[in-house]
N, C-alpha and C. Protein backbone atom coordinates (compact mmCIF):
# COMPACT_ATOMS: atom_id res chain seq x y z
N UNK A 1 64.05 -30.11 55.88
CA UNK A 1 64.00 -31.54 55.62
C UNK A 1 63.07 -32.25 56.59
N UNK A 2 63.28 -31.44 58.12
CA UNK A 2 62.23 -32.36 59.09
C UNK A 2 61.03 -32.44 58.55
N UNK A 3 60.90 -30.99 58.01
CA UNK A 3 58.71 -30.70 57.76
C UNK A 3 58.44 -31.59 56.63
N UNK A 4 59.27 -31.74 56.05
CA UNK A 4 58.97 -32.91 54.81
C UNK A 4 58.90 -34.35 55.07
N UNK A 5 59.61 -35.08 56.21
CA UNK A 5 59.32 -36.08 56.41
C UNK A 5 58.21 -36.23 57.71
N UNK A 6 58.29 -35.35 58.29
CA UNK A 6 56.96 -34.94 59.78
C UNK A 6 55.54 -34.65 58.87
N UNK A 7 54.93 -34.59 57.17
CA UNK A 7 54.21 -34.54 57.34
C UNK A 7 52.94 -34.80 57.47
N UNK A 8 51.98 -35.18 57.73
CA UNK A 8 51.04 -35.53 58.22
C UNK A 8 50.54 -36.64 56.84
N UNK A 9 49.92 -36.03 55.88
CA UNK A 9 50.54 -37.39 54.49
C UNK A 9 51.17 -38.40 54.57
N UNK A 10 51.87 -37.76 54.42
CA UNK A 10 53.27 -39.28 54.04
C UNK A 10 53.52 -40.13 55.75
N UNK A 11 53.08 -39.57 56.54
CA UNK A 11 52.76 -41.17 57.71
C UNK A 11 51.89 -41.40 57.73
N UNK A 12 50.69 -40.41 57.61
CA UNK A 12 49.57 -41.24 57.30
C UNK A 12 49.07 -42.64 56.12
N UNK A 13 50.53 -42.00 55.21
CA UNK A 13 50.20 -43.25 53.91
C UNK A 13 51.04 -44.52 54.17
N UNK A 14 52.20 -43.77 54.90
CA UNK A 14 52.77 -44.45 55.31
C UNK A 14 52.98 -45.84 55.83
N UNK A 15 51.28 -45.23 56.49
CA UNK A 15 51.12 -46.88 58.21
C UNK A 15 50.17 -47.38 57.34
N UNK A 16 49.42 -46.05 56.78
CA UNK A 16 48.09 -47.18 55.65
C UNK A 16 48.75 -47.96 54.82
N UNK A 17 49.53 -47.70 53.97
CA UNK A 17 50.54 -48.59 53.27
C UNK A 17 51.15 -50.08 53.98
N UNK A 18 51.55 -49.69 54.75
CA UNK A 18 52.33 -51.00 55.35
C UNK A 18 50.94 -51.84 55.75
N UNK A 19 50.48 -51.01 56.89
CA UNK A 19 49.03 -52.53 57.30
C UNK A 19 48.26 -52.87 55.87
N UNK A 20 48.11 -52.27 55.24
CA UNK A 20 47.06 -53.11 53.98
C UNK A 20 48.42 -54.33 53.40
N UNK A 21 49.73 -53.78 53.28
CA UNK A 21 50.65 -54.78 52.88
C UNK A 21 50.44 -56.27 53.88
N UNK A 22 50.62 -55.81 55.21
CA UNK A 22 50.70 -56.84 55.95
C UNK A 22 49.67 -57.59 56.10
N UNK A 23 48.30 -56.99 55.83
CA UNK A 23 46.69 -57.52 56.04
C UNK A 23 46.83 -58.44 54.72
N UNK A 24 47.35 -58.30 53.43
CA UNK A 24 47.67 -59.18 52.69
C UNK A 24 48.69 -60.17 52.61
N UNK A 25 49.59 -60.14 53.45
CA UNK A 25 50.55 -61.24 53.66
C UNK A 25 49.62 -61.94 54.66
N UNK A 26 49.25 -61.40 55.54
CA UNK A 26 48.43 -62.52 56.45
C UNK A 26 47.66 -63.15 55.81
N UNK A 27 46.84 -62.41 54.78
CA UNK A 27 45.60 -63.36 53.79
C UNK A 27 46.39 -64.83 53.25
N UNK A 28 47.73 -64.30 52.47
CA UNK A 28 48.45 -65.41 51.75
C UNK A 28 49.02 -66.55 52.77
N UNK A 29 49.86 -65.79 53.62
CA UNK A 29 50.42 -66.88 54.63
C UNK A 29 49.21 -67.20 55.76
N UNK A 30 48.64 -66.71 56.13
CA UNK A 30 47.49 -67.45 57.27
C UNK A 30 48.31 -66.96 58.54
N UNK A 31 49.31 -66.41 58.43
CA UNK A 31 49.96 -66.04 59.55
C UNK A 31 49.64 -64.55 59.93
N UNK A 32 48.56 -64.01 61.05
CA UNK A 32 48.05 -62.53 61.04
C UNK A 32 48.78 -62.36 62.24
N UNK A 33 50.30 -63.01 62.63
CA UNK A 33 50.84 -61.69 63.13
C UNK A 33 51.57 -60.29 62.67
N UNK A 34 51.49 -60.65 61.02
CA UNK A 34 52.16 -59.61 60.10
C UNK A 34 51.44 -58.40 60.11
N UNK A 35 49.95 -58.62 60.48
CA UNK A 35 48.81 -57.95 60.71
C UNK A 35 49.24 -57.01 62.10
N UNK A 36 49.20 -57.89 62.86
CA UNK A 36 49.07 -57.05 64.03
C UNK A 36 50.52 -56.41 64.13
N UNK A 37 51.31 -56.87 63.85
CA UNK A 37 52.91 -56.01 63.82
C UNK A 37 52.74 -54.64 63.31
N UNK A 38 52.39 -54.33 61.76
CA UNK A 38 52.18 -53.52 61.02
C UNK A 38 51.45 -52.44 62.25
N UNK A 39 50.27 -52.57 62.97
CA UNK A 39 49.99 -51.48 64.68
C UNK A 39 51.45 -51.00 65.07
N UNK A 40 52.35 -51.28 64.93
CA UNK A 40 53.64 -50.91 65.48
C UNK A 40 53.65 -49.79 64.86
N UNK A 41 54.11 -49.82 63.75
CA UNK A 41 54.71 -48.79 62.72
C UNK A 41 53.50 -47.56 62.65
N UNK A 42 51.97 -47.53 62.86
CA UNK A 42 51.09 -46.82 62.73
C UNK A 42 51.14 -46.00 64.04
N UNK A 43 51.77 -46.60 65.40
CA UNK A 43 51.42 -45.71 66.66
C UNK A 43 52.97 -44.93 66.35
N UNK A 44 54.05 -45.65 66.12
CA UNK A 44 54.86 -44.77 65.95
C UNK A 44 55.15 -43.59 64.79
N UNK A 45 54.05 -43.73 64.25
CA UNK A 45 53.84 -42.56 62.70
C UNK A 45 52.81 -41.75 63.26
N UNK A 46 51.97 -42.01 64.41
CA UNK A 46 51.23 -41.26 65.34
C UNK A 46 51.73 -40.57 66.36
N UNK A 47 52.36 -41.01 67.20
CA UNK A 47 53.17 -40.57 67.50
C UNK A 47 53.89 -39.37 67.25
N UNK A 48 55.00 -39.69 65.83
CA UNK A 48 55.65 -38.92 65.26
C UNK A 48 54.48 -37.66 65.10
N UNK A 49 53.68 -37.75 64.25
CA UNK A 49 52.41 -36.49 64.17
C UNK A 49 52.18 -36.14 65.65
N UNK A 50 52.01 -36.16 66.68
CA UNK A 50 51.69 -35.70 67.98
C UNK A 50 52.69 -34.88 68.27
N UNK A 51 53.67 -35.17 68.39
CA UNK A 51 54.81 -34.30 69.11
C UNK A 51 55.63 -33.72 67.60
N UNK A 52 55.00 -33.87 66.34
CA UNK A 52 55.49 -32.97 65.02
C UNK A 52 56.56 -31.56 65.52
N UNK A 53 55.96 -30.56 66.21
CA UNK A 53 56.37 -29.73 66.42
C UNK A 53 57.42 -29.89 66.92
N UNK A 54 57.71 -30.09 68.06
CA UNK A 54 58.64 -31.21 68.86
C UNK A 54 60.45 -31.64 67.85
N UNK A 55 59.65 -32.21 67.34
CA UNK A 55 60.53 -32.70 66.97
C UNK A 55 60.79 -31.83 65.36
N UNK A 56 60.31 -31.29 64.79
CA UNK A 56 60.77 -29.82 64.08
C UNK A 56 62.22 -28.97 64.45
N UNK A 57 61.32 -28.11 65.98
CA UNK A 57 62.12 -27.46 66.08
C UNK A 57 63.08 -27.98 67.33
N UNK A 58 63.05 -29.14 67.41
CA UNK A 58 63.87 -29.36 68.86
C UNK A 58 63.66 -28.96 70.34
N UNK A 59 63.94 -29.14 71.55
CA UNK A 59 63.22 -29.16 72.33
C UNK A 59 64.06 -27.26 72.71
N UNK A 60 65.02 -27.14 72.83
CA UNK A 60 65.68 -25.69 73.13
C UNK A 60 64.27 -24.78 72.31
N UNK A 61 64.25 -24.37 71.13
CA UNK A 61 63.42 -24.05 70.10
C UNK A 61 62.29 -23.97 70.48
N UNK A 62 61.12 -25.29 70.72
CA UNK A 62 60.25 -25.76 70.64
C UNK A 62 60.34 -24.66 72.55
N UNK A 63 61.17 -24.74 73.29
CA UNK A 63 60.47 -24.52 74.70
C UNK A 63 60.56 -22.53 74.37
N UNK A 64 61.48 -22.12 73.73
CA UNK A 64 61.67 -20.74 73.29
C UNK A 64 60.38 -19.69 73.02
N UNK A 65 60.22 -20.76 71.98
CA UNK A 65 59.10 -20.38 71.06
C UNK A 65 57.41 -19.94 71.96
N UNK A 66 57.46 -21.31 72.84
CA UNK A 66 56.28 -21.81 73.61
C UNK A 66 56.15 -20.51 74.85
N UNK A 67 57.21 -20.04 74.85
CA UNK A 67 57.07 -18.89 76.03
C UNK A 67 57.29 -16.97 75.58
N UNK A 68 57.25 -17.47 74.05
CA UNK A 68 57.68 -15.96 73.64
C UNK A 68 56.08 -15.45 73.72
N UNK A 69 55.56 -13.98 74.23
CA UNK A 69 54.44 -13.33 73.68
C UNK A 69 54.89 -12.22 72.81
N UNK A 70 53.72 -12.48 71.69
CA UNK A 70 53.50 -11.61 70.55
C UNK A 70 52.40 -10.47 70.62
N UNK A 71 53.07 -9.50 70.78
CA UNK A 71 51.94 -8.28 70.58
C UNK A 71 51.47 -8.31 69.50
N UNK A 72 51.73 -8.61 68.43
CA UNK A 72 50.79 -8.47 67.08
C UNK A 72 51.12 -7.09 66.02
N UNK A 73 50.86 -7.28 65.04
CA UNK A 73 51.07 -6.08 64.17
C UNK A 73 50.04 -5.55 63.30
N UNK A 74 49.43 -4.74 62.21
CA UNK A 74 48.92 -4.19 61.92
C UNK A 74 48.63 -5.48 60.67
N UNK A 75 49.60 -5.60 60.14
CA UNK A 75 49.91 -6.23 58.86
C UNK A 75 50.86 -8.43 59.40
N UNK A 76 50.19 -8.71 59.49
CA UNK A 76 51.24 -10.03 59.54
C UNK A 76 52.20 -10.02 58.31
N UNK A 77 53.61 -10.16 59.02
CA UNK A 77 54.59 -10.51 58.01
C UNK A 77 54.16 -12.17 57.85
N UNK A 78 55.56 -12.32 56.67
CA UNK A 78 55.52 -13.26 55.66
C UNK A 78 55.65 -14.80 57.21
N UNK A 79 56.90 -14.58 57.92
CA UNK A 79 57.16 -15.27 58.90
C UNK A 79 55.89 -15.44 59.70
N UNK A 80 55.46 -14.67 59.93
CA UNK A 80 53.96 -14.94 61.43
C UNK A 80 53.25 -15.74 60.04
N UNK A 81 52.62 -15.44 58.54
CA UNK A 81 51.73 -16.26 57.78
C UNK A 81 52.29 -17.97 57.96
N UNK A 82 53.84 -17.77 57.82
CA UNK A 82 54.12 -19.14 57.95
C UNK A 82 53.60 -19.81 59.03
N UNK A 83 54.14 -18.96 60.06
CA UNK A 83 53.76 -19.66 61.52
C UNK A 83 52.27 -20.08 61.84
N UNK A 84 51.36 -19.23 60.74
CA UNK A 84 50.36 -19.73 61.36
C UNK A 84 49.70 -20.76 60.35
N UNK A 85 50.38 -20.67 59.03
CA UNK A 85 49.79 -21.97 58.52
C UNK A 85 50.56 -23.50 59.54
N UNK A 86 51.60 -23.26 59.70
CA UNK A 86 52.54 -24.65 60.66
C UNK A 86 51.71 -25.23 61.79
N UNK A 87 51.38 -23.69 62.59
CA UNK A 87 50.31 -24.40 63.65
C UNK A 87 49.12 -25.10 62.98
N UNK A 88 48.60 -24.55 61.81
CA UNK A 88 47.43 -25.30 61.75
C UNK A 88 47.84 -26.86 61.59
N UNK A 89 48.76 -27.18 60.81
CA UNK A 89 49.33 -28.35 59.90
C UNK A 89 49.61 -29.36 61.70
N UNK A 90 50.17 -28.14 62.61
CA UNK A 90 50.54 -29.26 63.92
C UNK A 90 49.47 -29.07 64.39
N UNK A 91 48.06 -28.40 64.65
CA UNK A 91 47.33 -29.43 65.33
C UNK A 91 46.80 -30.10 64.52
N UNK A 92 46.56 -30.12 63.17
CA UNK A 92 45.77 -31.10 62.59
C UNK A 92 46.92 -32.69 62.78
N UNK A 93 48.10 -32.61 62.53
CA UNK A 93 49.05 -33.33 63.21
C UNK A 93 48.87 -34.43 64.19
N UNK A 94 48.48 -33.18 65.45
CA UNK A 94 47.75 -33.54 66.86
C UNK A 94 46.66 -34.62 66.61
N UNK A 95 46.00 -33.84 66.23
CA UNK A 95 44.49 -35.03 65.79
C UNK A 95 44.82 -36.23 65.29
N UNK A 96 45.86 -36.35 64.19
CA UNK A 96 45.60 -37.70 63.32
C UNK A 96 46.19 -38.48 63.99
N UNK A 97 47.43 -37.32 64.91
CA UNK A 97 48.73 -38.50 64.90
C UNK A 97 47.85 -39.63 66.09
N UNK A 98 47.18 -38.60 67.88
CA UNK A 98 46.31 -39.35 68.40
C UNK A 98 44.99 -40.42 67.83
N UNK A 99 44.87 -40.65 66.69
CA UNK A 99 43.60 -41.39 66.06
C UNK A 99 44.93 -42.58 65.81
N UNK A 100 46.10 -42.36 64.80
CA UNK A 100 46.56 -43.12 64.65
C UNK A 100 47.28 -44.09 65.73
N UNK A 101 47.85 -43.63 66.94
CA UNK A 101 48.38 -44.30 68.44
C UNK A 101 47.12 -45.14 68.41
N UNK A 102 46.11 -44.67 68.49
CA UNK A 102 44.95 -45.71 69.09
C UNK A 102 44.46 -46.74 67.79
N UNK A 103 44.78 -46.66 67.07
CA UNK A 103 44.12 -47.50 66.14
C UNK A 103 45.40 -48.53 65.97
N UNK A 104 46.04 -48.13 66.21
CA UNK A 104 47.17 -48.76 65.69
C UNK A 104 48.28 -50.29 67.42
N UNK A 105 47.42 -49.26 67.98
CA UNK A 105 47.30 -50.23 69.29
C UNK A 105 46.70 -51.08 69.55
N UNK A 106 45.67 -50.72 69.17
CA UNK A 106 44.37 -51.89 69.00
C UNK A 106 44.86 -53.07 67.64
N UNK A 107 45.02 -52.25 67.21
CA UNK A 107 45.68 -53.09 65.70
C UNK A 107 47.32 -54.62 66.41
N UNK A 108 47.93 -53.77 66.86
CA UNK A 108 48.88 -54.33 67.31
C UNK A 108 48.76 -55.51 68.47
N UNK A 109 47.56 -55.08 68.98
CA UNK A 109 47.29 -55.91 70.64
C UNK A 109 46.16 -57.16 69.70
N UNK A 110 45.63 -56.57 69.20
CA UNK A 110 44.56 -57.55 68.71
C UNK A 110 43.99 -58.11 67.19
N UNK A 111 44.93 -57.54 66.06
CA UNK A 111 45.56 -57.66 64.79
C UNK A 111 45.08 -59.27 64.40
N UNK A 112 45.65 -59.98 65.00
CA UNK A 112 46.35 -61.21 64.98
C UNK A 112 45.15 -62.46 65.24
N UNK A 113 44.37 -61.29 66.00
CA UNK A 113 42.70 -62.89 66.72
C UNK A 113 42.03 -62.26 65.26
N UNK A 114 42.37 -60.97 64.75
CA UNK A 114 41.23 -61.08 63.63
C UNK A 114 40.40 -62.04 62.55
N UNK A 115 41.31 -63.25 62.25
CA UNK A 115 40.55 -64.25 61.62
C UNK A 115 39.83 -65.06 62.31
N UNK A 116 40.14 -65.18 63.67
CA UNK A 116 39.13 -65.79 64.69
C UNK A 116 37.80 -65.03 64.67
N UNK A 117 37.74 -63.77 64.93
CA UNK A 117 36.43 -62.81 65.07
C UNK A 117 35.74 -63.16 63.70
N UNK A 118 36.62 -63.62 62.48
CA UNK A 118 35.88 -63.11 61.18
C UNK A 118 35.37 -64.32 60.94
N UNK A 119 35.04 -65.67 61.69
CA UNK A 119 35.01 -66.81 61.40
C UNK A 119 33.70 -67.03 62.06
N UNK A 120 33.43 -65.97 62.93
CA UNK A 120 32.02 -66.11 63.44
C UNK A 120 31.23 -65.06 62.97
């Protein structure tokens, strides 16, 4: 159930979803702190993607895992294929979730002067 809501999609559509919502309530109401709020929900869906793994397998798990070495086998079983599509999915994770913290900070800190900037 975690990997389904941890994945990288669905927060990514997630935060895009909400700020285009809120970038349009600000249009209607003139009020762009709905704008810059919506940065909230995007660093914490960044976030969430950064530490994905993390919060998967829990921190017992997650520290287990991080210290086991694998000699390797001739043939990868079905389990190691999983494991290594997961890592790919968590660092790509890594990447978005850090793009999204920062965009979404900036969004949050400075959201709100945007109709000022757009007026010049």
């Amino acid at each position: 159930m975690k990997k389904q809501i941890i994945r990288p999609y669905v927060l990514v559509t997630l935060s895009l979803m909400w700020s285009t919502i809120s970038a349009f309530l600000s249009v209607c109401t003139g009020e762009w702190a709905w704008f810059a709020r919506s940065g909230t929900l995007m660093i914490l869906c960044g976030a969430a993607l950064t530490i994905r793994k993390l919060l998967i397998l829990g921190p017992h798990l997650y520290a287990e895992e991080s210290s086991v070495i694998d000699c390797g086998r001739i043939a990868p079983t079905p389990e190691e294929i999983e494991a290594k599509r997961q890592t790919k999915i968590d660092c790509c994770s890594l990447h978005i979730g850090s793009w999204l913290v920062i965009v979404g900070t900036f969004v949050c800190g400075y959201g709100d002067l945007l109709p000022n900037i757009l007026k010049y």
